[in-house]
N, C-alpha and C. Protein backbone atom coordinates (compact mmCIF):
# COMPACT_ATOMS: atom_id res chain seq x y z
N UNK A 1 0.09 44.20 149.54
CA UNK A 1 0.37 45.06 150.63
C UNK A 1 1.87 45.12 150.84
N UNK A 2 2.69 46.31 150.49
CA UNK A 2 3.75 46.37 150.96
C UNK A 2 3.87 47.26 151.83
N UNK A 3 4.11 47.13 152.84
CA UNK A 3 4.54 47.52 154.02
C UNK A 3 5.84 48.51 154.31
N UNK A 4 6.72 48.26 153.50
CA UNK A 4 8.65 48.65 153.04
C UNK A 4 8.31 49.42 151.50
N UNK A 5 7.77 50.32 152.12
CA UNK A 5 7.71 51.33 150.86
C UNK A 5 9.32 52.18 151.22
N UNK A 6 9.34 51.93 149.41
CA UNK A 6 10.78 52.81 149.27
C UNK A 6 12.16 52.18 149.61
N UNK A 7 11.88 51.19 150.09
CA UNK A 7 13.33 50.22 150.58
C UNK A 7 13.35 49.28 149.20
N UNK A 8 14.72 49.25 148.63
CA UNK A 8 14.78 48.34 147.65
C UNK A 8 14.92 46.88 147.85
N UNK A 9 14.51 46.21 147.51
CA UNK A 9 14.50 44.63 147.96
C UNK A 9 15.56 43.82 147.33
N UNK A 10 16.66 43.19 147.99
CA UNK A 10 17.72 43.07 147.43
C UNK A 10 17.99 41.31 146.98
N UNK A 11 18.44 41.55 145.95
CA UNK A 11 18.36 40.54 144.94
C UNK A 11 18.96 39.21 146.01
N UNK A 12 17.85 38.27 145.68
CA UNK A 12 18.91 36.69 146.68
C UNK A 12 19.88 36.00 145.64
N UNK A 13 21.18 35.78 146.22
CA UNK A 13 21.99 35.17 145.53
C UNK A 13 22.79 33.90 146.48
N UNK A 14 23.34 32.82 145.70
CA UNK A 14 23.91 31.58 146.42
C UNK A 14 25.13 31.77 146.59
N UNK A 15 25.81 31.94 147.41
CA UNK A 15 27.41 31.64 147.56
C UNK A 15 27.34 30.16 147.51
N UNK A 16 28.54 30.62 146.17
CA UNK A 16 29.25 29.38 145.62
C UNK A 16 30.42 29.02 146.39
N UNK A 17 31.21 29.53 147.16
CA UNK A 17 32.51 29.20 147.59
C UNK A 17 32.71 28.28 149.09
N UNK A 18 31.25 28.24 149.45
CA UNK A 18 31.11 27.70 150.84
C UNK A 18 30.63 25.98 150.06
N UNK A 19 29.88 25.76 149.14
CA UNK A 19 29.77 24.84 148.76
C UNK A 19 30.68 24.19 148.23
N UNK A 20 31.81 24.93 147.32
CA UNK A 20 32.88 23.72 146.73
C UNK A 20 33.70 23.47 147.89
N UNK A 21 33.79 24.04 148.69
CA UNK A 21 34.37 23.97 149.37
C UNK A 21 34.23 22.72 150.42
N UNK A 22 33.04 22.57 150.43
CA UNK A 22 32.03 21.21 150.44
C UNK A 22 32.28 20.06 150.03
N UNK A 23 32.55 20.46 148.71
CA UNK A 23 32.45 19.26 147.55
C UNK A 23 33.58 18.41 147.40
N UNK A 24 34.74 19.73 147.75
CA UNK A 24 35.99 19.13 147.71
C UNK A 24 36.24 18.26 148.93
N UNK A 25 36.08 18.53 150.08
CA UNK A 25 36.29 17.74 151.25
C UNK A 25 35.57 16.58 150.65
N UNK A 26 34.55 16.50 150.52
CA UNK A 26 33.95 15.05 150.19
C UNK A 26 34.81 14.13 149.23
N UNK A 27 35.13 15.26 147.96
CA UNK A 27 35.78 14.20 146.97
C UNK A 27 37.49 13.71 147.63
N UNK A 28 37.75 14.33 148.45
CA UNK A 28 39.46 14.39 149.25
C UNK A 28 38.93 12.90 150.09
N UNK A 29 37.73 12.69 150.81
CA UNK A 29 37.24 11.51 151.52
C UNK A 29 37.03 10.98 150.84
N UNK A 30 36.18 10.62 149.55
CA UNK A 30 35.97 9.67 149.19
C UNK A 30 37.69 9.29 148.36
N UNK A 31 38.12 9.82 147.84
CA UNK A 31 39.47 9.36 147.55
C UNK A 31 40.52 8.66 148.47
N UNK A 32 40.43 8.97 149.83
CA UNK A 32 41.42 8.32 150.59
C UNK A 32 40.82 6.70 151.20
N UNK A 33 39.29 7.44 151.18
CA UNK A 33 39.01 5.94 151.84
C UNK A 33 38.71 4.83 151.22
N UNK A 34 38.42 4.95 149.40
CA UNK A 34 38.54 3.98 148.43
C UNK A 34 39.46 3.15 148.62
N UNK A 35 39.01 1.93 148.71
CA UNK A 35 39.61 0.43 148.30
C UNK A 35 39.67 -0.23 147.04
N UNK A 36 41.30 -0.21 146.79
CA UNK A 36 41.06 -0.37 145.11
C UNK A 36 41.22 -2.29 145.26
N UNK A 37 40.96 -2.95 144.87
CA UNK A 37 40.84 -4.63 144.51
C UNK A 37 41.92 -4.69 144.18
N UNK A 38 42.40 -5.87 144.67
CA UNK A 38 43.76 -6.61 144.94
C UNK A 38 43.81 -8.23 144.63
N UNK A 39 44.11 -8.28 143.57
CA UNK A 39 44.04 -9.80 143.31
C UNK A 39 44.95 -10.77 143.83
N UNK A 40 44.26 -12.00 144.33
CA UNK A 40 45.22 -12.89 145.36
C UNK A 40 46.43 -13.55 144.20
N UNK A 41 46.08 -13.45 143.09
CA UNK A 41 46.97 -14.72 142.15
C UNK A 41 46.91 -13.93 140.89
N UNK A 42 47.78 -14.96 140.12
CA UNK A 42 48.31 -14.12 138.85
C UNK A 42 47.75 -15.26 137.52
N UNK A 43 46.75 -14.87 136.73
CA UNK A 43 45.86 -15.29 135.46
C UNK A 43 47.13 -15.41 134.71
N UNK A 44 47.57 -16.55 134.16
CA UNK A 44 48.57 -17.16 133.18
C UNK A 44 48.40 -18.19 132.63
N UNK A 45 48.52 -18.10 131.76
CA UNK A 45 48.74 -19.01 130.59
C UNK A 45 50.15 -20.16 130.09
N UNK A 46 49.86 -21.11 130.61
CA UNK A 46 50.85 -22.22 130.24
C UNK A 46 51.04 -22.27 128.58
N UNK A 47 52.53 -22.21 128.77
CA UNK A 47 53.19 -22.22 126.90
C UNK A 47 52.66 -23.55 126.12
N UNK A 48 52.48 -23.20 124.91
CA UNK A 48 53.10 -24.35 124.13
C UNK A 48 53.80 -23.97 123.14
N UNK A 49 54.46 -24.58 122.43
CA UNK A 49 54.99 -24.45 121.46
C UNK A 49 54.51 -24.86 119.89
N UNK A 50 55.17 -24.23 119.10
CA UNK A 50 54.59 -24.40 117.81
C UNK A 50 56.23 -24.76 116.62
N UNK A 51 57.40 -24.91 117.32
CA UNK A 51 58.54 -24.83 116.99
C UNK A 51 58.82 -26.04 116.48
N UNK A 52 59.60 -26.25 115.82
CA UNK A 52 60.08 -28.05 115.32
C UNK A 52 60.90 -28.27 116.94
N UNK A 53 60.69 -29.84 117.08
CA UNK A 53 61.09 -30.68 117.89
C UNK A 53 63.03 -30.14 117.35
N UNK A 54 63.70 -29.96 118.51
CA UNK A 54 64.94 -30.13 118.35
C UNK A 54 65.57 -31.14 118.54
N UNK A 55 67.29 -31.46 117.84
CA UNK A 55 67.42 -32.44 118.41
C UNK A 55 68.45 -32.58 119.45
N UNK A 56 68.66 -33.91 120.33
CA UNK A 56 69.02 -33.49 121.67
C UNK A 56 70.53 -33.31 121.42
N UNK A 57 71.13 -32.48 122.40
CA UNK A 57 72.44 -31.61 122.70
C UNK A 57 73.07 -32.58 123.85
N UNK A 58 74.21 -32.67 123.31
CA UNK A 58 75.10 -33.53 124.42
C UNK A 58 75.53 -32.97 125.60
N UNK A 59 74.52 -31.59 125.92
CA UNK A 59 75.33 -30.69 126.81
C UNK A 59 73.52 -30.34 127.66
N UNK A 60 72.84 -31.00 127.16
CA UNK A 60 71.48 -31.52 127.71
C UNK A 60 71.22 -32.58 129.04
N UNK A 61 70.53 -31.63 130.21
CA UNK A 61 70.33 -32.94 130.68
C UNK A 61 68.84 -33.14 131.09
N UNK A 62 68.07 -33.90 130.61
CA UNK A 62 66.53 -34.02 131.08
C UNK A 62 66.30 -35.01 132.23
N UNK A 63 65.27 -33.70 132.61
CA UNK A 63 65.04 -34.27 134.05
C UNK A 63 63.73 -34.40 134.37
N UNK A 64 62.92 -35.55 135.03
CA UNK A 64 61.35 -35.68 134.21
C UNK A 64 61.03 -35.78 135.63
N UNK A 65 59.64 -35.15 135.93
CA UNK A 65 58.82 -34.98 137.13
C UNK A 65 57.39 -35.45 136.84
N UNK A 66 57.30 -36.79 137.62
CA UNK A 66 56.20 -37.24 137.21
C UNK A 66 55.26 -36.94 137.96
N UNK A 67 54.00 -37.77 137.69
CA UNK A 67 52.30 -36.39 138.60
C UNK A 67 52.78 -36.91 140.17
N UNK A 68 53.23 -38.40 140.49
CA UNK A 68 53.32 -38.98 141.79
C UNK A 68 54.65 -37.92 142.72
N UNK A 69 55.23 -37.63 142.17
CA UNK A 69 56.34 -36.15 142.54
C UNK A 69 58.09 -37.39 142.22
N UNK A 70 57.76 -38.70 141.53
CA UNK A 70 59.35 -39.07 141.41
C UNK A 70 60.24 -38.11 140.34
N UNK A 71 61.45 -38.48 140.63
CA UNK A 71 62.25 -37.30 139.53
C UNK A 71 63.11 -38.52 139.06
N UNK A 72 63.14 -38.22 137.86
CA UNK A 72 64.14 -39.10 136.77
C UNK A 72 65.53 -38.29 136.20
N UNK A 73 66.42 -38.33 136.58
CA UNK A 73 66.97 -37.70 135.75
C UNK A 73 68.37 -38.14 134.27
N UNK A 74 67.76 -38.00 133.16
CA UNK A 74 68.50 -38.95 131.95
C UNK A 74 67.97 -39.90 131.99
N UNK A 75 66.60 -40.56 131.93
CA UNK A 75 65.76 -41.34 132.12
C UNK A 75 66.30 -42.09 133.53
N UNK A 76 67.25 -42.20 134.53
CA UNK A 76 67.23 -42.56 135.53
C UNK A 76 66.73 -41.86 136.92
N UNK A 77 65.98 -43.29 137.55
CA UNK A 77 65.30 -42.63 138.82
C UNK A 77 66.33 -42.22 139.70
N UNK A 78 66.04 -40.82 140.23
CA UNK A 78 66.81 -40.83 141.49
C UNK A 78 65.96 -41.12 142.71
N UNK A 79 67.05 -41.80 143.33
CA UNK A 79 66.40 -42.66 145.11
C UNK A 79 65.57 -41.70 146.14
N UNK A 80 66.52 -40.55 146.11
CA UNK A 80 65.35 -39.73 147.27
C UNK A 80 64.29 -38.25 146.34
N UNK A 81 63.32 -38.16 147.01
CA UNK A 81 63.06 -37.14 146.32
C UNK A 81 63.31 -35.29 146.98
N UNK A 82 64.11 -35.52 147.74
CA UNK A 82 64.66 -33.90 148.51
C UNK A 82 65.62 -33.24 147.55
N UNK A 83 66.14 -32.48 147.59
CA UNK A 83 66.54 -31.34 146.91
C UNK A 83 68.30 -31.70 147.03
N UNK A 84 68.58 -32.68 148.03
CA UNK A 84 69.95 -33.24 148.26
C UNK A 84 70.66 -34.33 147.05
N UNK A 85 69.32 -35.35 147.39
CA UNK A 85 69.73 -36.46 145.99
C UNK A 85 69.29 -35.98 144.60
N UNK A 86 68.24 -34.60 144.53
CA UNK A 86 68.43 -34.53 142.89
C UNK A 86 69.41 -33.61 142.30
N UNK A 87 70.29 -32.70 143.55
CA UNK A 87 71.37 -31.90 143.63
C UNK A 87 72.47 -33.38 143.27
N UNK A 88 72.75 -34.12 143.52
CA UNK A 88 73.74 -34.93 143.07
C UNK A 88 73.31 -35.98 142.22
N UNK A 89 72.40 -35.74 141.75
CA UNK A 89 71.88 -36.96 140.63
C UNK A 89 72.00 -35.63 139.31
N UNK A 90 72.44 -34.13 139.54
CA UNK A 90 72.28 -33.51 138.95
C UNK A 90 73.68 -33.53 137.86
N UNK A 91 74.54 -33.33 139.13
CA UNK A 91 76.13 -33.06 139.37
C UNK A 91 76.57 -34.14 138.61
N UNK A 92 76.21 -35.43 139.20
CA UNK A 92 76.57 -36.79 138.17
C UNK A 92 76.02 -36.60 136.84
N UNK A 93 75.07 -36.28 136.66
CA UNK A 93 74.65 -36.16 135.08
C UNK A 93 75.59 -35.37 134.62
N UNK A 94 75.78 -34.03 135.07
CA UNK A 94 76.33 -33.22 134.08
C UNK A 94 77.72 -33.23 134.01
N UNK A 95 78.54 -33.49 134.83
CA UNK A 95 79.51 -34.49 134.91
C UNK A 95 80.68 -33.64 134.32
N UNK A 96 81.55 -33.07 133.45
CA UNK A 96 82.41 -32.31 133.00
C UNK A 96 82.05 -31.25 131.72
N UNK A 97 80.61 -31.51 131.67
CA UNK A 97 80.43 -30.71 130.55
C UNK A 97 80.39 -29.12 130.98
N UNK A 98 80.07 -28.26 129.55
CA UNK A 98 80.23 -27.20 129.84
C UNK A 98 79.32 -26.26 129.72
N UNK A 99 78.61 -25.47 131.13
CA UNK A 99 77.50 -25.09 131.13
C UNK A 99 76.36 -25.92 130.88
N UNK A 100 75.93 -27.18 131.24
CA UNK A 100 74.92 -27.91 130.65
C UNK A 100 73.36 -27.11 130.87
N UNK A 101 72.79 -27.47 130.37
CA UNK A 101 71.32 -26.35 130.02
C UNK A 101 70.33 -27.86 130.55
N UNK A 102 69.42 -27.76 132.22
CA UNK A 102 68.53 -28.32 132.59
C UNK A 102 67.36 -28.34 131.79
N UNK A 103 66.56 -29.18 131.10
CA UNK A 103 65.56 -29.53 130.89
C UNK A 103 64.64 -29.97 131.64
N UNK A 104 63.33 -29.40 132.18
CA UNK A 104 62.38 -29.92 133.06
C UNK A 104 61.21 -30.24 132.14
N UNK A 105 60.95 -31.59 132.04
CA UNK A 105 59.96 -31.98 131.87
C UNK A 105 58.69 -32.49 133.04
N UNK A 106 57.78 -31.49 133.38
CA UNK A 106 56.84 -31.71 134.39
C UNK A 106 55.84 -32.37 133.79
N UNK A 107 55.05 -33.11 134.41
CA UNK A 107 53.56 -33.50 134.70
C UNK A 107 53.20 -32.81 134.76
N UNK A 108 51.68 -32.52 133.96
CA UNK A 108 50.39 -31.49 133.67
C UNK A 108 50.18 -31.85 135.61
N UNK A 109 50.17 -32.73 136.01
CA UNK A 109 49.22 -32.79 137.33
C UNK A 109 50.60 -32.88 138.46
N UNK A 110 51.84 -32.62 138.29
CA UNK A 110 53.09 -32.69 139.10
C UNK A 110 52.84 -31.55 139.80
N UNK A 111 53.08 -31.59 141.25
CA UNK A 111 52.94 -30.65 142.37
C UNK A 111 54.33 -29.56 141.80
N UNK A 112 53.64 -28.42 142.12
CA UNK A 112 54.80 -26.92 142.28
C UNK A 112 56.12 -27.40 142.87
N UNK A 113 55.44 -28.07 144.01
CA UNK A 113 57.17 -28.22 144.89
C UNK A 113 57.88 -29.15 144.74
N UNK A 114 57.42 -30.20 143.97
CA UNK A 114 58.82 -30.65 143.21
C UNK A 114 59.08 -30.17 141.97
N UNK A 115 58.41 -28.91 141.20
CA UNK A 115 59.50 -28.43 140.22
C UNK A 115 60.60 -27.32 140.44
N UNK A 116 59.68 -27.62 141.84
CA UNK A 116 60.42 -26.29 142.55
C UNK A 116 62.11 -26.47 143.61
N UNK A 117 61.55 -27.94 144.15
CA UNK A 117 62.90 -28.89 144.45
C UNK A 117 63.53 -28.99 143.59
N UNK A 118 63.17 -29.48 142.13
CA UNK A 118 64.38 -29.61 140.78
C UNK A 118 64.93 -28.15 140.75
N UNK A 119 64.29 -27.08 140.48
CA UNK A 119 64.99 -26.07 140.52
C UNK A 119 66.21 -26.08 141.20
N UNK A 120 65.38 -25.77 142.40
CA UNK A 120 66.68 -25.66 144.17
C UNK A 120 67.76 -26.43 143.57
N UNK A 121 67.39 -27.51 143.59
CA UNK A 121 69.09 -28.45 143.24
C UNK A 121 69.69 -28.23 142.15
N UNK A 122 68.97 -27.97 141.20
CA UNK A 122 69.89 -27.20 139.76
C UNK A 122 70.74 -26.11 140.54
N UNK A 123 70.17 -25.35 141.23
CA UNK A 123 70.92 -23.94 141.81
C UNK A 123 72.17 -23.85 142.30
N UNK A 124 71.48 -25.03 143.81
CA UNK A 124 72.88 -25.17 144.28
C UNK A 124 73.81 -26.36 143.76
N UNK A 125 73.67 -27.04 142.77
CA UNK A 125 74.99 -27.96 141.96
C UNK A 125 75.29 -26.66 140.89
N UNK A 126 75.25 -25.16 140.85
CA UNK A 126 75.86 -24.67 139.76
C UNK A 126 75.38 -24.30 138.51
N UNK A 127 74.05 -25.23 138.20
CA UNK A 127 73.35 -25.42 137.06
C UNK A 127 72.60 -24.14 136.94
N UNK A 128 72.84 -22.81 136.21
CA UNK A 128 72.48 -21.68 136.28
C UNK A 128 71.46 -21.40 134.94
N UNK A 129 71.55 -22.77 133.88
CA UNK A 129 70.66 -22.51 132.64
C UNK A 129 69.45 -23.85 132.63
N UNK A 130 68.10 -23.43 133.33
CA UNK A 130 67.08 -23.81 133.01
C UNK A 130 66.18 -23.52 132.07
N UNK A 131 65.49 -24.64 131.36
CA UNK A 131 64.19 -24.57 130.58
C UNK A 131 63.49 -25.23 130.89
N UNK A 132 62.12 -24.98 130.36
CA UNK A 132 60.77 -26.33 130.78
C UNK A 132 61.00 -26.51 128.93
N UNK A 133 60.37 -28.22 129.23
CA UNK A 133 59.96 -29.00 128.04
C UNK A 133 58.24 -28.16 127.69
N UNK A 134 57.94 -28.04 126.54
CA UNK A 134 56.36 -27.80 126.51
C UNK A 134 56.22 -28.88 125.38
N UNK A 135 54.58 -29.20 124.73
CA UNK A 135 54.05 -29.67 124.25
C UNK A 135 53.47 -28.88 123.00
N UNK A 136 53.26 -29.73 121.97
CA UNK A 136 52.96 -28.80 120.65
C UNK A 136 51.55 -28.63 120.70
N UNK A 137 51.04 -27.14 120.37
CA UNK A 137 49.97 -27.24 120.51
C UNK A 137 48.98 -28.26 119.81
N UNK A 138 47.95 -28.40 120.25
CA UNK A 138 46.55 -29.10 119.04
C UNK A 138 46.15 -27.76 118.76
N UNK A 139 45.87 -28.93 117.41
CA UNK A 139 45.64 -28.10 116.04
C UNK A 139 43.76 -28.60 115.98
């Protein structure tokens, strides 16, 4: 039964432009309000070496940090462990040489902040060329 005789029946079609229009707002939200992951710490890898043992330089001064946090420096203990007495246990070691190059030998289990005190006092006695000691790898 058609009723609409003679009226043409007009084709249904979707507007597309109301929908992207849609799509885009969504993807504009989901982009701003994404949280990208932020890692608290930094995945590193402690050196070793694979180099021949050198031999020692008279312009060397080693300075050993044991796991308990004492500091040795030229196999002698120094008395305090603050950043004051290994700043002048530094100064005395290196004594007139020229440019001497710090050697830190740490403890696998030696706290950050005393390699971090040896640093400091290398700094302020002048001592501007640090290295760490490493261990040869196992084979």
């Amino acid at each position: 039964m058609n009723f609409q005789k003679g009226r043409l029946r007009e084709e249904p079609e979707i507007n597309l432009i109301p929908m992207i229009d849609v799509l885009l707002v969504i993807l504009i939200f989901l982009m701003i309000t994404t949280t990208y992951s932020k890692f608290a710490g930094l995945e590193i890898n402690l050196p070793t070496a694979d180099a021949q043992a050198q031999k020692d330089q008279p312009n060397e001064i080693n300075v050993m940090v044991t796991a308990t946090g004492d500091v040795m420096v030229n196999k002698v203990p120094v008395a305090g462990r603050d950043v004051a007495a290994i700043g002048a246990a530094l100064r005395s070691a290196a004594g007139d040489a020229r440019e001497p190059v710090v050697i830190i030998n740490a403890d696998a289990k030696a706290t950050h902040q005393s390699v971090i005190d040896v640093m400091q006092a290398a700094q302020q006695s002048g001592l501007s060329h640090i290295s760490f000691a490493t261990q040869q790898a196992q084979r």
